[in-house]
PDB file of N, CA and C in Angstrom:
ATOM      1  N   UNK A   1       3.481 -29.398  49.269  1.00  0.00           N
ATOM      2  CA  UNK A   1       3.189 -28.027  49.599  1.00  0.00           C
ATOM      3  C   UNK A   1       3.888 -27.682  50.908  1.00  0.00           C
ATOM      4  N   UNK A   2       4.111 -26.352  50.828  1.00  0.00           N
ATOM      5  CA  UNK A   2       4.941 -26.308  52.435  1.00  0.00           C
ATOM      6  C   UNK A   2       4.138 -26.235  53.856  1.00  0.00           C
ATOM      7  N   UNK A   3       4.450 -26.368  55.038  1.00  0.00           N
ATOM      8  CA  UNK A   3       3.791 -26.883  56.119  1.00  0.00           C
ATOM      9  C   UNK A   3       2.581 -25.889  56.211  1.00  0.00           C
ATOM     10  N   UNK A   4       2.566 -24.418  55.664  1.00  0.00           N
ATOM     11  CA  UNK A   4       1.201 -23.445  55.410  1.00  0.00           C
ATOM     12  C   UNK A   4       0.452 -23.104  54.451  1.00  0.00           C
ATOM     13  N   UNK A   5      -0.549 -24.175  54.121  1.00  0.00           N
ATOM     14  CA  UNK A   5      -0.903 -24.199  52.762  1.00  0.00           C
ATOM     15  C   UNK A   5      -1.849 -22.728  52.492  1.00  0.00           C
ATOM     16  N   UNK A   6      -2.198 -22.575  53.514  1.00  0.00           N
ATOM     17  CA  UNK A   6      -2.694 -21.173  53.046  1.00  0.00           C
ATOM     18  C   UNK A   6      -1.872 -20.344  52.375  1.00  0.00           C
ATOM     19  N   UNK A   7      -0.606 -20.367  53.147  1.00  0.00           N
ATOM     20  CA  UNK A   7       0.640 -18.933  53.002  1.00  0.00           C
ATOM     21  C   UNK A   7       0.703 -19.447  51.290  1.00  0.00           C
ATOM     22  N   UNK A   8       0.668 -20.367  51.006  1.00  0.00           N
ATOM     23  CA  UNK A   8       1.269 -20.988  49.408  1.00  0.00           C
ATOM     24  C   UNK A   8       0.021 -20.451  48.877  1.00  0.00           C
ATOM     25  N   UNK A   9      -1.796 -20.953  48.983  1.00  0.00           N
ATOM     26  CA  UNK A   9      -2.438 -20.042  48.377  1.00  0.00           C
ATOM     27  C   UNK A   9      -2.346 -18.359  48.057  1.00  0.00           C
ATOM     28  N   UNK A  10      -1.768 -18.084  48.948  1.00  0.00           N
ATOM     29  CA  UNK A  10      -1.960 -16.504  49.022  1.00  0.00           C
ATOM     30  C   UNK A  10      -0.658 -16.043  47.881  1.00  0.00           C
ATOM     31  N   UNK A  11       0.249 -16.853  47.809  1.00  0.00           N
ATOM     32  CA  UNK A  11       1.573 -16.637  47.361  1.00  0.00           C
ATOM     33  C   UNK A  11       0.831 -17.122  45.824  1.00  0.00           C
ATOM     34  N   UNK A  12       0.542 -17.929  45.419  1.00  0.00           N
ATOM     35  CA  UNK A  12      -0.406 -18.195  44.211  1.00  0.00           C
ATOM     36  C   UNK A  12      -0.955 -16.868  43.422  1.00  0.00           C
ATOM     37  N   UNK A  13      -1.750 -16.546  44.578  1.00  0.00           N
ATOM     38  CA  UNK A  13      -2.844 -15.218  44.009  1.00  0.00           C
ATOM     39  C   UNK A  13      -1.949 -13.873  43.811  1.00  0.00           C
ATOM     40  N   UNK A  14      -0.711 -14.002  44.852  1.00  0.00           N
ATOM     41  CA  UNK A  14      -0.166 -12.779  44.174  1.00  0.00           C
ATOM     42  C   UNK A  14       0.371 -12.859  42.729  1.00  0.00           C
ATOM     43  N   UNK A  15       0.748 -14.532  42.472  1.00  0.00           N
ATOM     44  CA  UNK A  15       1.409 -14.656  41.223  1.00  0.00           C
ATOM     45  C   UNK A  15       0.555 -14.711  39.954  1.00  0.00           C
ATOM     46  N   UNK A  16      -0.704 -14.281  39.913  1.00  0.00           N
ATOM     47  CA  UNK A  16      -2.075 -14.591  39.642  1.00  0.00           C
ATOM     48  C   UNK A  16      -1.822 -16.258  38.846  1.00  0.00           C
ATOM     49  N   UNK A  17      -1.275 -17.397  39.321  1.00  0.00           N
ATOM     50  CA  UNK A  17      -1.886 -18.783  39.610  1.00  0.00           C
ATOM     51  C   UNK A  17      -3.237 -19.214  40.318  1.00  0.00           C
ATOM     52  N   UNK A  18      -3.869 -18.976  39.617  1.00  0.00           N
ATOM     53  CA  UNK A  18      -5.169 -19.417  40.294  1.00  0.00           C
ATOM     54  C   UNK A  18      -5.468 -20.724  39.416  1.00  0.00           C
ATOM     55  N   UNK A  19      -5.321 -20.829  38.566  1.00  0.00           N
ATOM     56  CA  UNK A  19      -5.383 -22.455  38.525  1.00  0.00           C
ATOM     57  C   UNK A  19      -4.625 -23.373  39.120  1.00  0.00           C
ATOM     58  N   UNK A  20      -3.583 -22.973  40.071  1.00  0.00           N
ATOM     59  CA  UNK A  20      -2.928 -23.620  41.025  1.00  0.00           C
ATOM     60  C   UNK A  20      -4.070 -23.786  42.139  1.00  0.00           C
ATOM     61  N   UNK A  21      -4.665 -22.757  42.240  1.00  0.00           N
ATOM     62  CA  UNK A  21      -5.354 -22.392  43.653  1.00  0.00           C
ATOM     63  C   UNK A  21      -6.528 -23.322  43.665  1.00  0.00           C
ATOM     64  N   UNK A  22      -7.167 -23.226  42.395  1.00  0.00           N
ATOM     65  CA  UNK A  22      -8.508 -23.997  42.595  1.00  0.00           C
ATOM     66  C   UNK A  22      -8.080 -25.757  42.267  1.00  0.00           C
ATOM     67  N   UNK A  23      -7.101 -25.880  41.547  1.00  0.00           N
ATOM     68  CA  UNK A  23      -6.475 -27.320  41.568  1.00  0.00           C
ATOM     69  C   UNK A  23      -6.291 -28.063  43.311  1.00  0.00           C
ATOM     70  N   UNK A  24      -5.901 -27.131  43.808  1.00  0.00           N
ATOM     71  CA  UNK A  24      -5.392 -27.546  45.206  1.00  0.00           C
ATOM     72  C   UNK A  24      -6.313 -27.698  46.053  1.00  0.00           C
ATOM     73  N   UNK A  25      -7.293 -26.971  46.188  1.00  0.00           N
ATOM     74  CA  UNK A  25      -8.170 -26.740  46.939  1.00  0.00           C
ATOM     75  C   UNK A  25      -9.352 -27.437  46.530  1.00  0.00           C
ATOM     76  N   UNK A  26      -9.385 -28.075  45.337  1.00  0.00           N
ATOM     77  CA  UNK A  26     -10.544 -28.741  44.849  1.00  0.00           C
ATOM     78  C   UNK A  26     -10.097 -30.829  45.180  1.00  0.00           C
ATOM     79  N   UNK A  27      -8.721 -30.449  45.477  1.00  0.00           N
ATOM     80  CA  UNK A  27      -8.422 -31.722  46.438  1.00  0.00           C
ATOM     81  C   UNK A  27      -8.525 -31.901  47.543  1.00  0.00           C
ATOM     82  N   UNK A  28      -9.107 -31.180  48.244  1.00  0.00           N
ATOM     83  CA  UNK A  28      -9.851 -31.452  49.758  1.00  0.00           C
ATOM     84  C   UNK A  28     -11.085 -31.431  49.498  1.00  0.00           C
ATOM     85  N   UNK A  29     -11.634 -32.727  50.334  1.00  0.00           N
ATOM     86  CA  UNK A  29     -12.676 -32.529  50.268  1.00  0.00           C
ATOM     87  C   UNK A  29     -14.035 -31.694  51.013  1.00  0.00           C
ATOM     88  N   UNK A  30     -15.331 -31.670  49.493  1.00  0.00           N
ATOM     89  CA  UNK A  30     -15.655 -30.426  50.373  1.00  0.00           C
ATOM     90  C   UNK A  30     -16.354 -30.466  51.145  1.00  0.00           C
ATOM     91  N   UNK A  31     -16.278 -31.364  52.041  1.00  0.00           N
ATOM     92  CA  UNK A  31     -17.050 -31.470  53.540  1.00  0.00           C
ATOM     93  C   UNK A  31     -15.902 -30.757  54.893  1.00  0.00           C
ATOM     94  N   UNK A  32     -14.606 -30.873  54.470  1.00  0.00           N
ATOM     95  CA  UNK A  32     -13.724 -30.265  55.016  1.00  0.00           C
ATOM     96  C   UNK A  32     -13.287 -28.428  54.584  1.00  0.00           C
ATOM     97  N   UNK A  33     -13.440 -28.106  53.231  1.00  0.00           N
ATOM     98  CA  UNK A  33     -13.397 -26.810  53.313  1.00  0.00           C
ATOM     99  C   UNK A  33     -14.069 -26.002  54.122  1.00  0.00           C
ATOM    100  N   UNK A  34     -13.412 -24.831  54.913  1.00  0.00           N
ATOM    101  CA  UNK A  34     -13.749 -23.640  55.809  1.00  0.00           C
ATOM    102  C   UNK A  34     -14.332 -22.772  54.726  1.00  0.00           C
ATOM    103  N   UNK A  35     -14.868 -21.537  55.417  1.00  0.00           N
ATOM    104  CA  UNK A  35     -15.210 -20.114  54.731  1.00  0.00           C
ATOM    105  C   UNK A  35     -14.352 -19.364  54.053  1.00  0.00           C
ATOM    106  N   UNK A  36     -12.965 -19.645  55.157  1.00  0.00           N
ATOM    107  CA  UNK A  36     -11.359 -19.132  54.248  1.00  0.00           C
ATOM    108  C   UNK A  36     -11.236 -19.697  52.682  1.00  0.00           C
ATOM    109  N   UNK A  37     -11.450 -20.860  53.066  1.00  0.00           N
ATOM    110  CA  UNK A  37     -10.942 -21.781  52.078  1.00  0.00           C
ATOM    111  C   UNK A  37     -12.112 -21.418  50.694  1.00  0.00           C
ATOM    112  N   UNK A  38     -12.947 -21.696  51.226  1.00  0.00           N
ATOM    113  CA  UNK A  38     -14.488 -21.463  49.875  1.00  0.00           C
ATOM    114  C   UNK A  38     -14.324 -20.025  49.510  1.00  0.00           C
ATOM    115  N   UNK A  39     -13.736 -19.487  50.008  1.00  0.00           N
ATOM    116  CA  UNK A  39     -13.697 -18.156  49.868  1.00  0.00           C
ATOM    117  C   UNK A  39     -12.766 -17.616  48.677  1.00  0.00           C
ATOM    118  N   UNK A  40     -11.454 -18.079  48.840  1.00  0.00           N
ATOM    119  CA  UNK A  40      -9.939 -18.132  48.460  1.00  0.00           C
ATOM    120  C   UNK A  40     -10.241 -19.124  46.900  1.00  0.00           C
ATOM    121  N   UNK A  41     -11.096 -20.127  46.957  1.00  0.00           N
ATOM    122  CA  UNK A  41     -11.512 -20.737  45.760  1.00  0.00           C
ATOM    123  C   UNK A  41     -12.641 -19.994  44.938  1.00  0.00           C
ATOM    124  N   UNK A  42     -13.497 -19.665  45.383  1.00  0.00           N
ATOM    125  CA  UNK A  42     -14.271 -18.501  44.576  1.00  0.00           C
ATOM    126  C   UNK A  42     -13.569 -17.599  44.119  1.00  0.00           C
ATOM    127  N   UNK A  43     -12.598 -16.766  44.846  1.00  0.00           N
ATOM    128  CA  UNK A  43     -11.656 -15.569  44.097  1.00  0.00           C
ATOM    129  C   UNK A  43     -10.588 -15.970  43.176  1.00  0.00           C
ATOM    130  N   UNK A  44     -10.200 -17.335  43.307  1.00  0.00           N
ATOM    131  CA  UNK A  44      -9.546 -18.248  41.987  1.00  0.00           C
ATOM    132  C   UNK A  44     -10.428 -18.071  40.606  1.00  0.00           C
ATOM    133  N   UNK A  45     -11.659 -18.865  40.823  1.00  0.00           N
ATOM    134  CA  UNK A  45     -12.239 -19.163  39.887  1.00  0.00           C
ATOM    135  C   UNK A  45     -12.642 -17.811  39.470  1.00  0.00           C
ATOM    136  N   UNK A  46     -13.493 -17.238  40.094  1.00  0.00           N
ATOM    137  CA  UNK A  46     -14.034 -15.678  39.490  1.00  0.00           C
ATOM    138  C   UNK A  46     -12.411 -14.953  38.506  1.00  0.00           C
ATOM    139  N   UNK A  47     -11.377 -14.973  39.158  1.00  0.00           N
ATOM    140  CA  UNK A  47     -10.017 -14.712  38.204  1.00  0.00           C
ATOM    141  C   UNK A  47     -10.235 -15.478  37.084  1.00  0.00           C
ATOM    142  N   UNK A  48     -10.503 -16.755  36.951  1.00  0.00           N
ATOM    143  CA  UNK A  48     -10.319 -17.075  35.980  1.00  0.00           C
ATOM    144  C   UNK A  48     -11.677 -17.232  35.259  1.00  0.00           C
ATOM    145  N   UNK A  49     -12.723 -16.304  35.703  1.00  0.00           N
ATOM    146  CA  UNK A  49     -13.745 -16.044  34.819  1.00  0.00           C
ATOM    147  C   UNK A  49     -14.632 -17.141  34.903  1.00  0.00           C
ATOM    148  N   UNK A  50     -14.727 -18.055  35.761  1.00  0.00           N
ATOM    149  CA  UNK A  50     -15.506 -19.647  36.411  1.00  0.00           C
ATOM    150  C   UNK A  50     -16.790 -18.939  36.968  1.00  0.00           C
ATOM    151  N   UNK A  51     -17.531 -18.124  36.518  1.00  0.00           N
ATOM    152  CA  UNK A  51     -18.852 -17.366  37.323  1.00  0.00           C
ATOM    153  C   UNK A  51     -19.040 -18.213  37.596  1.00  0.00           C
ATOM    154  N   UNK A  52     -20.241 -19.024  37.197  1.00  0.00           N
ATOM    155  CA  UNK A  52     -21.110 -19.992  37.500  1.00  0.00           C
ATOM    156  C   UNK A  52     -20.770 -20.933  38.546  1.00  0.00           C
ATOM    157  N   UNK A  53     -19.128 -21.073  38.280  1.00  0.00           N
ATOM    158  CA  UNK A  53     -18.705 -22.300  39.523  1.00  0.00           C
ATOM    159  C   UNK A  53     -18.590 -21.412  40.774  1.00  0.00           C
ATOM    160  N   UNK A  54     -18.103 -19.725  40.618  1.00  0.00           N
ATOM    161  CA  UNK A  54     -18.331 -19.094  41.499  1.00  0.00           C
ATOM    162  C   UNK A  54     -18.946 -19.325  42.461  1.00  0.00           C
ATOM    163  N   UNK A  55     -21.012 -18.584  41.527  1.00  0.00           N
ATOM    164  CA  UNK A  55     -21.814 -19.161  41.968  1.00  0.00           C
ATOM    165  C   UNK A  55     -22.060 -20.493  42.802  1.00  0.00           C
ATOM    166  N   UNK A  56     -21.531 -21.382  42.540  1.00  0.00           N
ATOM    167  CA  UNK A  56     -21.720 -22.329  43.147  1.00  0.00           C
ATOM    168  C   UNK A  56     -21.276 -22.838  44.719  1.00  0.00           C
ATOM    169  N   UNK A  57     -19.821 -22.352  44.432  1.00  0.00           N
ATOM    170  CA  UNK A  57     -19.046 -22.060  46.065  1.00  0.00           C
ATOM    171  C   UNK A  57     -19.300 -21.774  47.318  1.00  0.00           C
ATOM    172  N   UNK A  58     -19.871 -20.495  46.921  1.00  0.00           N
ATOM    173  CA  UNK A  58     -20.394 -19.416  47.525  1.00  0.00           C
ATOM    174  C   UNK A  58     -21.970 -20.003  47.820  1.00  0.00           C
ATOM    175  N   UNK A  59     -22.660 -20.541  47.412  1.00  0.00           N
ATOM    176  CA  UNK A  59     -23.983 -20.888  47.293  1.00  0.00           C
ATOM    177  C   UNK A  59     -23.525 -22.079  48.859  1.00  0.00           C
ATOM    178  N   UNK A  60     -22.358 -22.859  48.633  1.00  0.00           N
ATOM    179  CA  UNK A  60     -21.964 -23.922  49.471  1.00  0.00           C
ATOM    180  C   UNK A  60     -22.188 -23.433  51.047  1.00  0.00           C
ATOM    181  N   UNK A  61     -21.033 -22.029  51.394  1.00  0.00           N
ATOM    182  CA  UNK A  61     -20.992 -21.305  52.299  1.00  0.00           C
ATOM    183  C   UNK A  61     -22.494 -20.615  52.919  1.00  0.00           C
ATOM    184  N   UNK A  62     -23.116 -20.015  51.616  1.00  0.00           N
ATOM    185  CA  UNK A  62     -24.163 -19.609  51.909  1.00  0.00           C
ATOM    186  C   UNK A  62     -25.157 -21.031  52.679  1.00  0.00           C
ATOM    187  N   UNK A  63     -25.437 -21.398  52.248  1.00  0.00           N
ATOM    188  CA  UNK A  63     -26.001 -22.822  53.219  1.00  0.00           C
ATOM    189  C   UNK A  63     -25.765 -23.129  54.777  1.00  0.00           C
ATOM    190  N   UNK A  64     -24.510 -23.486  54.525  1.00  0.00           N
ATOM    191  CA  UNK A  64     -23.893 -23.374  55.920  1.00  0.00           C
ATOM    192  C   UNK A  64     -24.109 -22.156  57.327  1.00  0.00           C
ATOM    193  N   UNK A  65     -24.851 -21.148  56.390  1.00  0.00           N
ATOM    194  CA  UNK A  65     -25.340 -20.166  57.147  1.00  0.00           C
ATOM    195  C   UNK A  65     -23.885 -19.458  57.412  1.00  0.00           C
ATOM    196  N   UNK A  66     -22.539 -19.084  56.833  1.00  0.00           N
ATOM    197  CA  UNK A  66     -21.389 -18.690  56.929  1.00  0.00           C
ATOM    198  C   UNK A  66     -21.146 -17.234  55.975  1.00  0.00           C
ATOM    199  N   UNK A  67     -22.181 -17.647  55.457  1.00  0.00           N
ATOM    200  CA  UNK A  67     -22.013 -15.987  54.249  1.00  0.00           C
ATOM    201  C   UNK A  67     -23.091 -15.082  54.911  1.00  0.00           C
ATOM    202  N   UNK A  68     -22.529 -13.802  54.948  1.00  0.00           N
ATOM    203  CA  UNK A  68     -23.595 -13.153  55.827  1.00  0.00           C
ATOM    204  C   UNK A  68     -23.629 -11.977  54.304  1.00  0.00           C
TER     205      UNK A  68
END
């Protein structure tokens, strides 16, 4: 991936690759994903119609006390 893996997510979502997005991002682990990051993977999955795992993401953040 190139040295800004974000800039490559974002470049993903314009290409609507979101199974790139949640592939990639589901290789870090998730004690290391940010709010960006849980965030950017929920709007993958919800694209690709993943409610429930949605749900689940977001439920992660929410915990963390990060989802307001």
């Amino acid at each position: 991936m190139e040295q800004d893996p974000l800039a490559q997510l974002i470049i993903w979502h314009q290409e609507d690759e979101h199974e790139k997005i949640v592939d990639r991002i589901m290789e870090i682990a998730q004690s290391d994903r940010d709010y960006e990051t849980v965030s950017l993977l929920a709007r993958a999955m919800n694209n690709l119609e993943r409610y429930d795992e949605v749900l689940q993401q977001l439920l992660t953040i929410a915990k963390l006390g990060l989802l307001h």
